[in-house]
N, C-alpha and C. Protein backbone atom coordinates (compact mmCIF):
# COMPACT_ATOMS: atom_id res chain seq x y z
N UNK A 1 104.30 -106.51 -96.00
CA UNK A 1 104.72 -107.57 -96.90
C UNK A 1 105.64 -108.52 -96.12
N UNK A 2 105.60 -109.77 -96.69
CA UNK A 2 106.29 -110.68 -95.90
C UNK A 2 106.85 -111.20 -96.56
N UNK A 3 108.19 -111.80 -96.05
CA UNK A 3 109.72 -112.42 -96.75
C UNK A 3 109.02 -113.58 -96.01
N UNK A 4 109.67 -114.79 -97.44
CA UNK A 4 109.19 -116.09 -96.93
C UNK A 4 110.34 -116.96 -97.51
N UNK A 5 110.37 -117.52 -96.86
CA UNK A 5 110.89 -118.67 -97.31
C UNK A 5 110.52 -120.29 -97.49
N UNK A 6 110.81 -121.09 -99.12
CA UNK A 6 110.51 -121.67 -99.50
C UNK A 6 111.72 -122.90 -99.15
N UNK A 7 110.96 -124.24 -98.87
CA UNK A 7 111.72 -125.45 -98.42
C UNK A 7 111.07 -126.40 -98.79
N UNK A 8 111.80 -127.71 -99.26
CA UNK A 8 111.69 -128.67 -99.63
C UNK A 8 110.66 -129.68 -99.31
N UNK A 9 109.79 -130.68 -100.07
CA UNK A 9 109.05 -131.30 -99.41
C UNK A 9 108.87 -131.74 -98.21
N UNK A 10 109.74 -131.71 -97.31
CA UNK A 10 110.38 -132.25 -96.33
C UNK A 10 110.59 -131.47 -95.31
N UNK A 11 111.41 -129.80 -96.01
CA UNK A 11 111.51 -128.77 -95.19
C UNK A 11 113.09 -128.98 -94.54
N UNK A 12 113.71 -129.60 -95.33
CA UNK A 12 115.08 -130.05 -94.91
C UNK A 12 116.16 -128.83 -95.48
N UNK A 13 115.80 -128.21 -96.51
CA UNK A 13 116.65 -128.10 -97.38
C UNK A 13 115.61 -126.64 -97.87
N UNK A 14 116.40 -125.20 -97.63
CA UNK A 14 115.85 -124.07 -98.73
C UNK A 14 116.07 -124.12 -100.25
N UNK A 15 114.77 -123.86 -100.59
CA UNK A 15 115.08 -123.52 -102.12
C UNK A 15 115.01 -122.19 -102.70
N UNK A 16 114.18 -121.79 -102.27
CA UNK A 16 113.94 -120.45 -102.66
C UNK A 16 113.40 -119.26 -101.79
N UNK A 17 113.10 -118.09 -102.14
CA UNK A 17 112.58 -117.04 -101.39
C UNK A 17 111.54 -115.89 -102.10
N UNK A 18 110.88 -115.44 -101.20
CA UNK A 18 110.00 -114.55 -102.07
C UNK A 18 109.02 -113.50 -101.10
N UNK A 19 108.29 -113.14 -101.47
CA UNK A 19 107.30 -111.73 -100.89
C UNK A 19 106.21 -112.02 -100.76
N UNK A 20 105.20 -112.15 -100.04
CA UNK A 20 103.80 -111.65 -99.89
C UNK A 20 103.06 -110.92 -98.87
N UNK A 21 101.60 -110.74 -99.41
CA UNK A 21 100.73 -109.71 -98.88
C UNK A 21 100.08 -110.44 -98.39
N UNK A 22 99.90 -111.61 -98.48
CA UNK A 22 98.81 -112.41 -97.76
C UNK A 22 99.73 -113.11 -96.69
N UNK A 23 98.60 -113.33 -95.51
CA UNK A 23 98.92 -114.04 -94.51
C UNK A 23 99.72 -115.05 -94.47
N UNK A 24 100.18 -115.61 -93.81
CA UNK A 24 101.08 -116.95 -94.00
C UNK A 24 100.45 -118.00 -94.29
N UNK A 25 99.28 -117.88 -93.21
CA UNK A 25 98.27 -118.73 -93.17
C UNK A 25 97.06 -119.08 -94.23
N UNK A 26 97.08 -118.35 -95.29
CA UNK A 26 96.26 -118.02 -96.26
C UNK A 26 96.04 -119.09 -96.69
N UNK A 27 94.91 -119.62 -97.14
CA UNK A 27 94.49 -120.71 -97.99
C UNK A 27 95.09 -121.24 -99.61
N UNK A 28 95.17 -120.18 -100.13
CA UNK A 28 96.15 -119.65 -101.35
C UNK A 28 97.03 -118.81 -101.29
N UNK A 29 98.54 -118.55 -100.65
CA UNK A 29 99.45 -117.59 -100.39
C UNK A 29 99.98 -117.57 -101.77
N UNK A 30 99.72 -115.93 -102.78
CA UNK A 30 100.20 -115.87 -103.58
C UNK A 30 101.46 -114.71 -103.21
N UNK A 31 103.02 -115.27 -103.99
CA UNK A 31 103.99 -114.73 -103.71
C UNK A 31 104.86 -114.33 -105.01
N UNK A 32 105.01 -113.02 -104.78
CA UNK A 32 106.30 -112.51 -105.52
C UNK A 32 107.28 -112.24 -105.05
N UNK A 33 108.28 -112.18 -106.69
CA UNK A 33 110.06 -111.90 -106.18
C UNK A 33 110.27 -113.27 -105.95
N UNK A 34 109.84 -114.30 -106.63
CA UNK A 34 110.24 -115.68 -106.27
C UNK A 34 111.84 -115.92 -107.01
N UNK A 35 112.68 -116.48 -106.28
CA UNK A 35 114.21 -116.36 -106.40
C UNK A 35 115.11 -117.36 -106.00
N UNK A 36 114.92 -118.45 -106.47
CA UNK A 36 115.12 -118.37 -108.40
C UNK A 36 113.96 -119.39 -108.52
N UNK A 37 113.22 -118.64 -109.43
CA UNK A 37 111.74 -118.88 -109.76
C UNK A 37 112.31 -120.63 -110.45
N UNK A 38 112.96 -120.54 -111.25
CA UNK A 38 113.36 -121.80 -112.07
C UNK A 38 113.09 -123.03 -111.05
N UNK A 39 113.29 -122.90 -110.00
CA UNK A 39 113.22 -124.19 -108.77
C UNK A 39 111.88 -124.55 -108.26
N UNK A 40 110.96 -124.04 -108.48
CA UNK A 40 109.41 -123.97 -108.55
C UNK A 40 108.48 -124.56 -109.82
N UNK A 41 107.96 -125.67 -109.02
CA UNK A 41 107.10 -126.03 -110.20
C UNK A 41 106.15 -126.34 -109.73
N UNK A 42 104.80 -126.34 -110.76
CA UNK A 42 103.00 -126.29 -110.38
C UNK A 42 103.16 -128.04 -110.55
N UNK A 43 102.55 -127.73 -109.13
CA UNK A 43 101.85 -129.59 -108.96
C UNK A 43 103.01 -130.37 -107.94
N UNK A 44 104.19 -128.95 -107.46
CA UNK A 44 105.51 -130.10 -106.68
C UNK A 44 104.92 -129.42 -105.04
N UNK A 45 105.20 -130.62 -104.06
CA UNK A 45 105.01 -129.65 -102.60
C UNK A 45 106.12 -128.95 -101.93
N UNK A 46 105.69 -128.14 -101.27
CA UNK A 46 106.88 -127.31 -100.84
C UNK A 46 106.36 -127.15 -99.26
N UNK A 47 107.66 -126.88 -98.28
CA UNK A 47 107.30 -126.20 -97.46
C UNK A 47 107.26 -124.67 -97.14
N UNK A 48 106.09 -123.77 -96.78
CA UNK A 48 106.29 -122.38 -97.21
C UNK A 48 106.73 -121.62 -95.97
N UNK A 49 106.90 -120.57 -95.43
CA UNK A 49 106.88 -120.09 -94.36
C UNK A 49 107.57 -118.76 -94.14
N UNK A 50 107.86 -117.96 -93.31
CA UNK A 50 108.53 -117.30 -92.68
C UNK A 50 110.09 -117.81 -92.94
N UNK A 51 110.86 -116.05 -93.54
CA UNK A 51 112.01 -116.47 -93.83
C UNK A 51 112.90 -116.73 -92.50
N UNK A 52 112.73 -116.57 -91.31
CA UNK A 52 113.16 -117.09 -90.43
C UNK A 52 113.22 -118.35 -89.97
N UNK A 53 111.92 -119.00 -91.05
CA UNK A 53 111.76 -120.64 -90.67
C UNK A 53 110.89 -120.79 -89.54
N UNK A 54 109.99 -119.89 -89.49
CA UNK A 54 108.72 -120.16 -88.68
C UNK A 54 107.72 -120.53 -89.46
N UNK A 55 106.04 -121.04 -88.86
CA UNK A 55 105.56 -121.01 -89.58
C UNK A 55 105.32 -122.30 -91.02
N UNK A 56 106.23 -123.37 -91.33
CA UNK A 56 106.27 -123.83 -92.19
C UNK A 56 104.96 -124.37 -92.20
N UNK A 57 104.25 -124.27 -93.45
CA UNK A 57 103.04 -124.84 -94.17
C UNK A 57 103.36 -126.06 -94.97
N UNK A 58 102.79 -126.92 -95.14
CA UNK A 58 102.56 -127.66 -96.41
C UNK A 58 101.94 -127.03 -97.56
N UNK A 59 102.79 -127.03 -98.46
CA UNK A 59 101.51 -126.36 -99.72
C UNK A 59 102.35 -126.87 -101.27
N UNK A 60 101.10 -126.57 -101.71
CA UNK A 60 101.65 -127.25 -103.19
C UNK A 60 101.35 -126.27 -104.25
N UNK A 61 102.09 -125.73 -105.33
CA UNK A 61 102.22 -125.08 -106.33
C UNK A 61 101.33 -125.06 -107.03
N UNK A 62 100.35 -124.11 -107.15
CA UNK A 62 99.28 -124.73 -108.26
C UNK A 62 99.17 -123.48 -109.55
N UNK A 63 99.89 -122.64 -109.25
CA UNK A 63 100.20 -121.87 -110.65
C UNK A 63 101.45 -120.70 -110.22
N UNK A 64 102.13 -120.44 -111.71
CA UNK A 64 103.34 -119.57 -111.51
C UNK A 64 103.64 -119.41 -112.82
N UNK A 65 103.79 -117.85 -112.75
CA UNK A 65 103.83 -116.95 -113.96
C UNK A 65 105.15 -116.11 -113.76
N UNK A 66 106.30 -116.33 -114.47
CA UNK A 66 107.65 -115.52 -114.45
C UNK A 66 108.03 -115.92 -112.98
N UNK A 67 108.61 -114.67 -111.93
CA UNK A 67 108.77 -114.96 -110.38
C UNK A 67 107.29 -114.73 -109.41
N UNK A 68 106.31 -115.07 -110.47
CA UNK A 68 104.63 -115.23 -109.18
C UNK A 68 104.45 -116.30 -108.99
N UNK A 69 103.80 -116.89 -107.84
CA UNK A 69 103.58 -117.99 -108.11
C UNK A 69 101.95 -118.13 -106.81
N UNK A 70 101.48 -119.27 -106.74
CA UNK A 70 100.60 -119.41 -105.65
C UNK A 70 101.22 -120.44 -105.01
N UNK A 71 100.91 -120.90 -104.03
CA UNK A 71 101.10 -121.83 -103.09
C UNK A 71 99.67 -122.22 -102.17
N UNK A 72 98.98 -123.18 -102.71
CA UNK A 72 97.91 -123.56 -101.91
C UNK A 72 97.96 -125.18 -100.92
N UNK A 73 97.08 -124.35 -99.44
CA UNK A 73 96.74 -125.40 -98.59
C UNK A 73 96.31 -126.66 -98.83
């Protein structure tokens, strides 16, 4: 499982953090333990990545249920 960390359109600025099983690279990286889920919304872009800050993706929110959410390419 992988700790990720979530950053701003921009990637300037963390917002959040969370877990997954899928690759980083995944076409659809779906993630739990999103924290604090409240800062996540379907349809905003984010940068995703490695909580070390490797890795950052472009991806955009396209569904999220409680702290799940997806993040697609």
């Amino acid at each position: 499982m992988n700790d990720l960390l979530i950053k701003n359109e921009l990637g300037t600025s963390p917002i959040a953090t969370a877990r997954s099983n899928d690759p980083v690279g995944a076409h659809d990286l779906r993630v739990t333990n999103l924290d604090p889920a409240v800062r996540i919304a379907i349809g905003t872009e984010y940068m995703v990545g490695l909580d070390d800050g490797t890795n950052m993706i472009p991806r955009t929110c396209t569904a999220k249920a409680g702290t799940n959410a997806t993040f697609t390419r």
